[in-house]
Protein backbone atom coordinates (compact mmCIF):
# COMPACT_ATOMS: atom_id res chain seq x y z
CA UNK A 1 -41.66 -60.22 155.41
CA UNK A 2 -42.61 -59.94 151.65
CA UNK A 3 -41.52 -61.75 148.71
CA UNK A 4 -41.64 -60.03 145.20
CA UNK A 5 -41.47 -61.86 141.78
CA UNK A 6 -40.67 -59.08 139.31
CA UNK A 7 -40.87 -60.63 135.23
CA UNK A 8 -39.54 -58.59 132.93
CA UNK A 9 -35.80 -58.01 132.22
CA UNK A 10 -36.01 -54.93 130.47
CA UNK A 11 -35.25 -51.15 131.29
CA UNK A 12 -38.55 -50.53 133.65
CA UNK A 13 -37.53 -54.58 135.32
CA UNK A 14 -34.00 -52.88 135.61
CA UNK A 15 -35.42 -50.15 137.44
CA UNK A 16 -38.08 -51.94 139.45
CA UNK A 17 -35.49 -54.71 141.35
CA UNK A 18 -33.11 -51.58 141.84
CA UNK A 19 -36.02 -49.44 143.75
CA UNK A 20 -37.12 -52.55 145.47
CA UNK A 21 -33.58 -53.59 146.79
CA UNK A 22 -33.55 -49.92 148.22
CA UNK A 23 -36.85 -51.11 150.78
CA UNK A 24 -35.51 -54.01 152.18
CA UNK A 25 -38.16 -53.38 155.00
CA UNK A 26 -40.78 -54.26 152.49
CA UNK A 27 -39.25 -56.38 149.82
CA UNK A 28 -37.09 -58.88 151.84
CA UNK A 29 -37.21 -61.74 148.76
CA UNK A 30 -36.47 -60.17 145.28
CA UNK A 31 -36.64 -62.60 142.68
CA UNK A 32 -36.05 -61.90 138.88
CA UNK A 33 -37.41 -64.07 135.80
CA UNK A 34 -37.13 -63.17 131.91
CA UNK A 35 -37.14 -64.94 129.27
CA UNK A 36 -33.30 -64.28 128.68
CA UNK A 37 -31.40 -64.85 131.68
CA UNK A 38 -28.91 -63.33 131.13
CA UNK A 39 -30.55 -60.33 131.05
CA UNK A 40 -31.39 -61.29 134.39
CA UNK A 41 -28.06 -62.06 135.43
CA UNK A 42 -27.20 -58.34 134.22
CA UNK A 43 -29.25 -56.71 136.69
CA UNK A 44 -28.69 -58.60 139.47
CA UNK A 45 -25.01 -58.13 139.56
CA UNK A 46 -25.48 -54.09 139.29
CA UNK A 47 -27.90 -54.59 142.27
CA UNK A 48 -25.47 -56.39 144.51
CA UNK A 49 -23.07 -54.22 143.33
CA UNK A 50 -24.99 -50.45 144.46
CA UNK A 51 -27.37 -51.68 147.10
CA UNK A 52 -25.25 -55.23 148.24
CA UNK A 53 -29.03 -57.66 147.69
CA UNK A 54 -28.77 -60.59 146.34
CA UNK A 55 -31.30 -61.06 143.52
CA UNK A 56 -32.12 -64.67 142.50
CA UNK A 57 -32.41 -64.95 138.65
CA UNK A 58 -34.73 -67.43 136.67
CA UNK A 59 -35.22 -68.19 132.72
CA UNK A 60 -39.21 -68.45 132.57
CA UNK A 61 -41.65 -68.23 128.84
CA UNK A 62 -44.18 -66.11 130.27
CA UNK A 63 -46.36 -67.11 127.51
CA UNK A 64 -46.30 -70.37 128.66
CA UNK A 65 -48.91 -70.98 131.80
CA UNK A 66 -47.47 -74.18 133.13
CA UNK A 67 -44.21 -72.40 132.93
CA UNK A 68 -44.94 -69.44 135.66
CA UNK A 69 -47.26 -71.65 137.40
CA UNK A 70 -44.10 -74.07 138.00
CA UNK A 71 -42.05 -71.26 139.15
CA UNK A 72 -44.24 -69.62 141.19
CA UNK A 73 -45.07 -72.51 143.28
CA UNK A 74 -41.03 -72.48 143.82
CA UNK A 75 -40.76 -69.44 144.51
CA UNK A 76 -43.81 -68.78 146.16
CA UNK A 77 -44.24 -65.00 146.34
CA UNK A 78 -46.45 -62.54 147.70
CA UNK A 79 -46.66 -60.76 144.39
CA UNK A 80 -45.89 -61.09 140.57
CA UNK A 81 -44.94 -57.91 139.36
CA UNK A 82 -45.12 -58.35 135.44
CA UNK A 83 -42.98 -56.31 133.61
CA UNK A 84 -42.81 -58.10 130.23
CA UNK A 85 -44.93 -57.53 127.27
CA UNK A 86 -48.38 -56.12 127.28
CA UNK A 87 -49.39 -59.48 124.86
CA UNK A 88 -48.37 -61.92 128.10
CA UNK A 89 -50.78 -60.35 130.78
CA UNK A 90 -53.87 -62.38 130.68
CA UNK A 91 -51.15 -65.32 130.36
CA UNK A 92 -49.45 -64.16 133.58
CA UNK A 93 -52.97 -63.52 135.09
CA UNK A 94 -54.40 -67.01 134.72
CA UNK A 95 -50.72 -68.26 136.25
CA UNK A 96 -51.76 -66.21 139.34
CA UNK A 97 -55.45 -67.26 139.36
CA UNK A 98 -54.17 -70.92 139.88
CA UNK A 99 -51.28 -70.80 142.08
CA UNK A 100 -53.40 -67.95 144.63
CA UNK A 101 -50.72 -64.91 144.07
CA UNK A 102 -51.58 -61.22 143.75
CA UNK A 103 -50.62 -59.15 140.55
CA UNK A 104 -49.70 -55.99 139.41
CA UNK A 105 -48.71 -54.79 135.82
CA UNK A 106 -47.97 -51.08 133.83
CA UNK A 107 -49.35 -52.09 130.81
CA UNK A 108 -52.83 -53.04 129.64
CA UNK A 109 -53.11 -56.09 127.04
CA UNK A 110 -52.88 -56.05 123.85
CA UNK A 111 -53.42 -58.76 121.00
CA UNK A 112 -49.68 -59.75 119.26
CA UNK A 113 -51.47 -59.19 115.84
CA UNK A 114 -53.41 -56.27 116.59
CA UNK A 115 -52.79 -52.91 117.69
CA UNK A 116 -55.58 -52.49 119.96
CA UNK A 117 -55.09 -50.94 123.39
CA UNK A 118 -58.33 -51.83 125.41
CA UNK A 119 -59.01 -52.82 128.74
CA UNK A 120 -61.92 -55.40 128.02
CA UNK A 121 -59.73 -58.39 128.43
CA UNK A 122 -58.24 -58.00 131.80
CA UNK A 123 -61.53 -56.23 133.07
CA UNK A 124 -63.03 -59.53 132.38
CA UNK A 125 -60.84 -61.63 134.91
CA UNK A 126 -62.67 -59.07 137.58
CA UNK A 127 -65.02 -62.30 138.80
CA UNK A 128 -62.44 -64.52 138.91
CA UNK A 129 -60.05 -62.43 141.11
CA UNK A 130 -62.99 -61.55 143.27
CA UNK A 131 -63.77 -65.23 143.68
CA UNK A 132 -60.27 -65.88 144.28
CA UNK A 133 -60.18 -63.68 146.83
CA UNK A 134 -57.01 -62.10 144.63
CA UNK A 135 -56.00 -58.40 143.87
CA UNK A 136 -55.09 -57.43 140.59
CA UNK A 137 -53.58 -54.10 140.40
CA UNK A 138 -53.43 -52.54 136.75
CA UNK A 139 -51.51 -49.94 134.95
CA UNK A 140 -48.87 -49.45 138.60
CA UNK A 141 -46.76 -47.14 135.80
CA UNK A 142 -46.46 -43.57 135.24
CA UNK A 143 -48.79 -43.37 132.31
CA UNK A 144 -51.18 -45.30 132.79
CA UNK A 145 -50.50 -44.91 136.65
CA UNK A 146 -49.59 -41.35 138.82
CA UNK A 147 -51.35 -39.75 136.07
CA UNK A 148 -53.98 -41.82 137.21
CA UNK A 149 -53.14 -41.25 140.91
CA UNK A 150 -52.87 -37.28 140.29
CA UNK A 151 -56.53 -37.34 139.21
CA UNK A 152 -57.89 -39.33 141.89
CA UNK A 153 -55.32 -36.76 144.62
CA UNK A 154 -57.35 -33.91 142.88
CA UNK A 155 -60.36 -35.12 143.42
CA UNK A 156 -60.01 -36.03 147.06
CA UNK A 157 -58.19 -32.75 147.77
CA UNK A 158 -59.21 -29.88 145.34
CA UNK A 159 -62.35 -30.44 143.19
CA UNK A 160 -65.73 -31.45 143.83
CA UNK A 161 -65.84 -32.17 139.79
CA UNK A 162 -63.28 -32.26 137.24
CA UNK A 163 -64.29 -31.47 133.97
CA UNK A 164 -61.65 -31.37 131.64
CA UNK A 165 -58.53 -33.45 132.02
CA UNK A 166 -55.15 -33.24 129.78
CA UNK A 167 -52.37 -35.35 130.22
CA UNK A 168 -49.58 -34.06 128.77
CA UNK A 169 -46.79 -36.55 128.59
CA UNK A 170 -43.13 -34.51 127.33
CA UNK A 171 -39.66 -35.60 126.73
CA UNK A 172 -37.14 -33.13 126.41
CA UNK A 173 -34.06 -34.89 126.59
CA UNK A 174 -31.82 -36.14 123.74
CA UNK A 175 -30.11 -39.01 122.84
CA UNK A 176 -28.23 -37.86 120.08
CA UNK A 177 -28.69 -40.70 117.87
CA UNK A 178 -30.99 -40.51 114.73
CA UNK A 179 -34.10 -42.63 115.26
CA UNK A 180 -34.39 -44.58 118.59
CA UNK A 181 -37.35 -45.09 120.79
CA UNK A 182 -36.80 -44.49 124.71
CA UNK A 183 -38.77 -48.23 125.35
CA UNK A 184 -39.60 -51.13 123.29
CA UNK A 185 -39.67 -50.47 119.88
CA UNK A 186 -42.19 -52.48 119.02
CA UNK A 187 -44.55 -51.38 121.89
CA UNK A 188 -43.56 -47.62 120.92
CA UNK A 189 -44.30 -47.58 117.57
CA UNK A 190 -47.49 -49.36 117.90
CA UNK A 191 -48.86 -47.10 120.44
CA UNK A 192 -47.77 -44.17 117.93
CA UNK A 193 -48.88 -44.72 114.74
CA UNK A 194 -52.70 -45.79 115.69
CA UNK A 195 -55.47 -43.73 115.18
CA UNK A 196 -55.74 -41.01 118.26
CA UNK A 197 -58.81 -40.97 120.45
CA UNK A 198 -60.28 -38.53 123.32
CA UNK A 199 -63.77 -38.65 125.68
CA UNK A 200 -66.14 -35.52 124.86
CA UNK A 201 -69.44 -35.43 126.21
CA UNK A 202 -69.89 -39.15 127.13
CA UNK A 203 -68.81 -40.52 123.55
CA UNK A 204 -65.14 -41.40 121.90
CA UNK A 205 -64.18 -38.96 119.48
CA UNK A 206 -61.24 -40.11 116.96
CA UNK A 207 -58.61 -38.57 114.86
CA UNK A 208 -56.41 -39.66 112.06
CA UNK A 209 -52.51 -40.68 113.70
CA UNK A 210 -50.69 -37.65 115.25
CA UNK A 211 -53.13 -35.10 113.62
CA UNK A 212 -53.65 -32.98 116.35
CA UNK A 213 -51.17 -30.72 117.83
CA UNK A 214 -50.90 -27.89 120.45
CA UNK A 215 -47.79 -26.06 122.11
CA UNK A 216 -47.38 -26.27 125.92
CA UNK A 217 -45.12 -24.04 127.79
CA UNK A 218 -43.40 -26.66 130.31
CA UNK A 219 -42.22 -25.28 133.50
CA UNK A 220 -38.75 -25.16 135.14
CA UNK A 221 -36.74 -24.07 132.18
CA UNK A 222 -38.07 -27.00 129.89
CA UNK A 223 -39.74 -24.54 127.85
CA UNK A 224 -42.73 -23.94 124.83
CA UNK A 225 -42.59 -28.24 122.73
CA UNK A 226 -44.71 -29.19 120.52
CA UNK A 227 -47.59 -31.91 122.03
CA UNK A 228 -49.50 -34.08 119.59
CA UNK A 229 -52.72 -35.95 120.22
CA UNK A 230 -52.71 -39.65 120.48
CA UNK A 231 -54.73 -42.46 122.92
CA UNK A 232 -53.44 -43.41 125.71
CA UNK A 233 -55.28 -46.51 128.11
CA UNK A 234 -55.32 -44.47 131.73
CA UNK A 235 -58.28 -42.92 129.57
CA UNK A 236 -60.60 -45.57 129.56
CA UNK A 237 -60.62 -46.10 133.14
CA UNK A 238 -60.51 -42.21 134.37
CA UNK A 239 -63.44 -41.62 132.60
CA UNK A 240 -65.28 -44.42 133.97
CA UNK A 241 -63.97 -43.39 137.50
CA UNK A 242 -63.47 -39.27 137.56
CA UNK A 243 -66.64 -37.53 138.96
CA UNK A 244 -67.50 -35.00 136.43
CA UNK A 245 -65.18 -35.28 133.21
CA UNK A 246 -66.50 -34.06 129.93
CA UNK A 247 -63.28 -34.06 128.54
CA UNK A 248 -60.14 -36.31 128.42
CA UNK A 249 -57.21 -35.99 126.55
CA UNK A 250 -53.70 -37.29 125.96
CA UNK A 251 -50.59 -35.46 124.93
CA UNK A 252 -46.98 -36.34 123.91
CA UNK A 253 -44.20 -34.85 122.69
CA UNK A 254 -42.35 -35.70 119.61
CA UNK A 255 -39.53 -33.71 118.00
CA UNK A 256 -39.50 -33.23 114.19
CA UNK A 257 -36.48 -34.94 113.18
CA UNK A 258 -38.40 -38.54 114.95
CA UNK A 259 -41.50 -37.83 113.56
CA UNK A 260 -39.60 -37.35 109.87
CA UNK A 261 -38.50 -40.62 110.66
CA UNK A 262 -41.21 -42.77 111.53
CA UNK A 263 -43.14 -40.95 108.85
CA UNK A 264 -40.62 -42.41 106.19
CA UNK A 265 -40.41 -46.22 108.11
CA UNK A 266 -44.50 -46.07 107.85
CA UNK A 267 -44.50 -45.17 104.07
CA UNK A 268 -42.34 -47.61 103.27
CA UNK A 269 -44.04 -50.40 105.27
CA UNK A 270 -41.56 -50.79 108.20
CA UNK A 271 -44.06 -50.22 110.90
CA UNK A 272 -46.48 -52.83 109.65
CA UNK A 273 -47.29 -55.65 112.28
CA UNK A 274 -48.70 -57.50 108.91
CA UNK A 275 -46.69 -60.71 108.13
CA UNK A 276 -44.52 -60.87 105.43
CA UNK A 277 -42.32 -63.59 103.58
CA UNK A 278 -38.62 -63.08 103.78
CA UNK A 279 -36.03 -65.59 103.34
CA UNK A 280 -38.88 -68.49 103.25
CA UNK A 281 -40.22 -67.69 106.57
CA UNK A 282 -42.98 -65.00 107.66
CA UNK A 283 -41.92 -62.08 109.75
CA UNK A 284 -43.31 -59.03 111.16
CA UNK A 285 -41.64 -55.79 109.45
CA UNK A 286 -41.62 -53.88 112.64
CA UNK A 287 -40.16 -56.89 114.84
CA UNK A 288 -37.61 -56.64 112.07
CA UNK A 289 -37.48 -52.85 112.58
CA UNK A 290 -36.82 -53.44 116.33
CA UNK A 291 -34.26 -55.79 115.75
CA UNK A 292 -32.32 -53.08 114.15
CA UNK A 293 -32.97 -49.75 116.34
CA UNK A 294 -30.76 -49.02 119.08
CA UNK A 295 -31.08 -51.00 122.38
CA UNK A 296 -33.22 -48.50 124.44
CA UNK A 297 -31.09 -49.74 127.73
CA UNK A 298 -28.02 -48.73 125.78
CA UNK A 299 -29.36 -44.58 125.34
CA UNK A 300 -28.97 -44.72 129.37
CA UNK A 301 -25.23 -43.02 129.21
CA UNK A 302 -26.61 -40.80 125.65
CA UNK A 303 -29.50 -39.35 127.26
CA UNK A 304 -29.30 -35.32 128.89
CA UNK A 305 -32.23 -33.82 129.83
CA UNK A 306 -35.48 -34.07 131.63
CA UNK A 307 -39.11 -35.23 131.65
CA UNK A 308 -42.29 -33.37 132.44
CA UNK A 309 -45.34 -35.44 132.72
CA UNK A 310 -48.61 -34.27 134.47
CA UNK A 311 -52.37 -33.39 134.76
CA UNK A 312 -53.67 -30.01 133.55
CA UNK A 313 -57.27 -30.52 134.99
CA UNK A 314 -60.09 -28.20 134.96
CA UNK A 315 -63.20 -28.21 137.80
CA UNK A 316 -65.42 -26.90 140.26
CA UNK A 317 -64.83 -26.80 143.94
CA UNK A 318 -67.43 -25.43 146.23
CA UNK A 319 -69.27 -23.43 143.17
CA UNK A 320 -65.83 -22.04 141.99
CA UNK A 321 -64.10 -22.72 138.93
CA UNK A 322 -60.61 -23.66 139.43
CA UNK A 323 -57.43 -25.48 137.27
CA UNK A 324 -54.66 -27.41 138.90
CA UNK A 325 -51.41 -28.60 137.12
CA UNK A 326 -49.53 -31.36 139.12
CA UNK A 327 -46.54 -32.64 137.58
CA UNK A 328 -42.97 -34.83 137.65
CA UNK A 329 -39.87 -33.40 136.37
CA UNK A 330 -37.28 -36.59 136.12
CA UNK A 331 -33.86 -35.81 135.24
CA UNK A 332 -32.63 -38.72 132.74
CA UNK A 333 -28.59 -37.92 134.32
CA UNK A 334 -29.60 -38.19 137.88
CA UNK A 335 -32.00 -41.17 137.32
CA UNK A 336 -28.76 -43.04 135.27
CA UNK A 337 -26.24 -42.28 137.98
CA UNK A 338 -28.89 -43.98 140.60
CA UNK A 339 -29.97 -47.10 138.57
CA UNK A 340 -28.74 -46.96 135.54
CA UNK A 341 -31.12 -46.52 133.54
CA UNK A 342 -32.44 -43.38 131.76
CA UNK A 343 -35.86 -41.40 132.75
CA UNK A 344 -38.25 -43.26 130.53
CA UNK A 345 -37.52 -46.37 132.52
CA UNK A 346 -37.09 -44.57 135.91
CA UNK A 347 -40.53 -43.01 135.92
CA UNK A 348 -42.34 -46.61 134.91
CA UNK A 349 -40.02 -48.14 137.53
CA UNK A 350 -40.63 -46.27 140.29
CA UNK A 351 -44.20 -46.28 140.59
CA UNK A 352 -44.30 -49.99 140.00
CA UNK A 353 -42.19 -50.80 142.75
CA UNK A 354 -44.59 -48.14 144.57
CA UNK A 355 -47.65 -50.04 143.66
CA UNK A 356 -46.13 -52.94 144.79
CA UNK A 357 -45.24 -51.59 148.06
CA UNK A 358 -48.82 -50.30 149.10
CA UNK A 359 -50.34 -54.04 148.20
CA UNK A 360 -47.36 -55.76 150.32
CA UNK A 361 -47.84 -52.83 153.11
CA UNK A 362 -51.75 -53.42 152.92
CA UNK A 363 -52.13 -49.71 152.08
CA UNK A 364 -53.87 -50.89 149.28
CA UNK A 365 -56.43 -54.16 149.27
CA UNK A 366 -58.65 -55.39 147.39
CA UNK A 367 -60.70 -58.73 145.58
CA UNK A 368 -60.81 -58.32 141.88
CA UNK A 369 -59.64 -56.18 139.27
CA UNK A 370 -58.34 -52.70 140.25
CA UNK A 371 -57.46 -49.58 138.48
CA UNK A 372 -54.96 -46.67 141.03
CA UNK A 373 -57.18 -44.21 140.81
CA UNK A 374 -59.40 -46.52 142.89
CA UNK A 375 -57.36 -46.43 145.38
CA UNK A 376 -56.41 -43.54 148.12
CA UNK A 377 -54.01 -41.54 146.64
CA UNK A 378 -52.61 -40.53 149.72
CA UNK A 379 -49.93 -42.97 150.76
CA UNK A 380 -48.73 -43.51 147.11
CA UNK A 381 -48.62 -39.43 146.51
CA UNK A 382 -46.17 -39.52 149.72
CA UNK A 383 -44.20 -42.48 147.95
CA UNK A 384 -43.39 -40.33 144.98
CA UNK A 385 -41.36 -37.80 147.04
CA UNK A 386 -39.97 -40.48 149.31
CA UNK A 387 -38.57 -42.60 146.62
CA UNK A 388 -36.96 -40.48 143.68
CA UNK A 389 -40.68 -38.82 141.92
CA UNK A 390 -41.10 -35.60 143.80
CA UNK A 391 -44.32 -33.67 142.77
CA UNK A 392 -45.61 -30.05 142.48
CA UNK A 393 -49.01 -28.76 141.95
CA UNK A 394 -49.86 -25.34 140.75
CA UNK A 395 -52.65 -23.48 140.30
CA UNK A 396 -53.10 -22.00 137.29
């Protein structure tokens, strides 16, 4: 008998409460708070309406402390599952601190005026969960998160050391529409457009935005797309926790006609996250920029194709040099006819409710702050195929 509080009303919250109401075994309380709910409402009514759970709904700030504190004594859940914005975790993480509730997230924080993606401020709650006797689980996505959980598989079942890690991160579907982002736009675009950054012999090494680029041959039919460097937060903590690595790297594809775009919205100013004055009141030229892009729930019924996302890792195992590639193809079709919701969403979705499912199970414990790859890959590897992310691994 486990009770889930999921907040976050977006595409990967969408997902999330549709995967959970599939595992009634394990999730027998759903409940669902956003900011908006009527977003909310939304996604309880397609629950009930494919899987026949009823999904409470709730309107909670999850900037505001007292807020979530006051539901989740109402509630009372086993878990928070925070799927909002990566500036509300350490606010979501203090509300679980005081009320004595586990917590699991996809995102690591980041400061509202700075794009900054480090995992210094949640890694300092670590005492405080331990003292509380708490578990916080971070990063329970895709990337951050089976990327994460595909290094820690290889390690426990292939290498003795893994020296060189790539994650290559590609989307090869299509929307059809001229500039949209497949998540938050604001997220997105942030993430994009700062400086890249990779691990080489025990020191950071960075590079100017997007400056970097290799071709990858993709498998299944997905073909040869163009990658380009950027940093990505799963780094930080493999490299701390991966036996071995002297390299790390992140990949992602980008096709031209996006990055002609952004490149003209960044010349022109429309990416800041500087304040401006406009109309007699200050605003942020990318939340303006957001407010103007297409809905990324509403590319669901646009989007044909697939995603490829996976570990290229290089290593030793028992003197012998070796390189594994163990990867997710999603289908964005198949994953909208199921939930919804297109790939992007799907493959964030699924592993949180995954994460979620090996803390309720007690598959996975712990007191303080945790990172997946920390954890035995084993049961959540097994979760993948069980519940709509199917792996392969190949030697290469």
């Amino acid at each position: 008998m486990s009770k889930v509080l999921i907040i976050g009303a977006g595409g990967v919250g969408s997902v999330a409460v549709h995967k959970c109401a599939q595992v009634p075994e394990v999730f027998t309380e759903i409940h669902l708070a956003s900011r908006t709910k009527s977003k909310c409402d939304a996604i309880a009514a397609s629950v009930l309406t494919r899987t026949g759970v009823t999904v409470p709904t709730y309107a909670v700030d999850a900037d505001n402390v007292a807020e979530t504190v006051a539901l989740i004594k109402r509630i009372k859940p086993d878990l928070l599952v925070n799927l909002a914005l990566p500036y509300q975790d350490l606010a979501l993480m203090d509300a679980c601190l005081e009320t004595g509730v586990n917590y699991l997230d996809t995102a690591n924080y980041e400061p509202p005026n700075e794009a900054k993606f480090e995992y210094k401020w949640q890694w300092a709650y670590q005492e405080r969960f331990r003292q509380a006797g708490l578990m916080a689980l971070l990063g329970s996505g895709f990337d951050p998160g089976v990327t994460n959980v595909f290094a820690a598989h290889a390690m426990k079942h292939h290498f003795d050391e893994i020296h060189v890690l790539d994650i290559i991160d590609c989307n090869a579907g299509d929307h059809g529409q001229a500039f949209a982002t497949n998540f938050n736009p604001e997220i997105n675009i942030r993430e994009i457009t700062q400086r890249g950054r990779y691990w080489e012999r025990g020191e950071w090494v960075e590079t100017d935005p997007l400056s970097w680029s290799m071709s990858y041959d993709f498998p299944e039919g997905i073909g040869t797309k163009k990658c380009y460097l950027m940093y990505h937060e799963e780094l930080e903590s493999l490299v701390m926790h991966i036996k071995g690595l002297k390299r790390a790297r992140f990949w992602m594809t980008f096709g031209d006609q996006y990055l002609t775009h952004l490149r003209v919205l960044e010349g022109i100013g429309m990416t800041s996250i500087k304040p401006v004055e406009f109309g007699g009141q200050m605003i942020q030229p990318l939340q303006f920029l957001k407010a103007v892009l297409p809905e990324p729930g509403s590319l669901g019924p646009l989007t044909k194709g697939r995603t490829c996302i996976g570990n290229v890792m290089k290593g030793v195992k028992d003197g012998r040099e070796k390189t594994l590639y163990v990867y997710n193809i999603c289908s964005h079709e198949a994953a909208y006819a199921e939930v919804g919701s297109q790939a992007i969403s799907y493959t964030t979705g699924v592993p949180a409710m995954i994460g979620a499912m090996m803390l309720l199970t007690g598959k996975w414990s712990g007191k303080g702050v945790f990172h997946m790859e920390q954890m035995d890959p084993d049961p959540f590897m097994a979760a993948l195929n069980a519940h709509g992310l199917p792996w392969t691994e190949v030697e290469l």
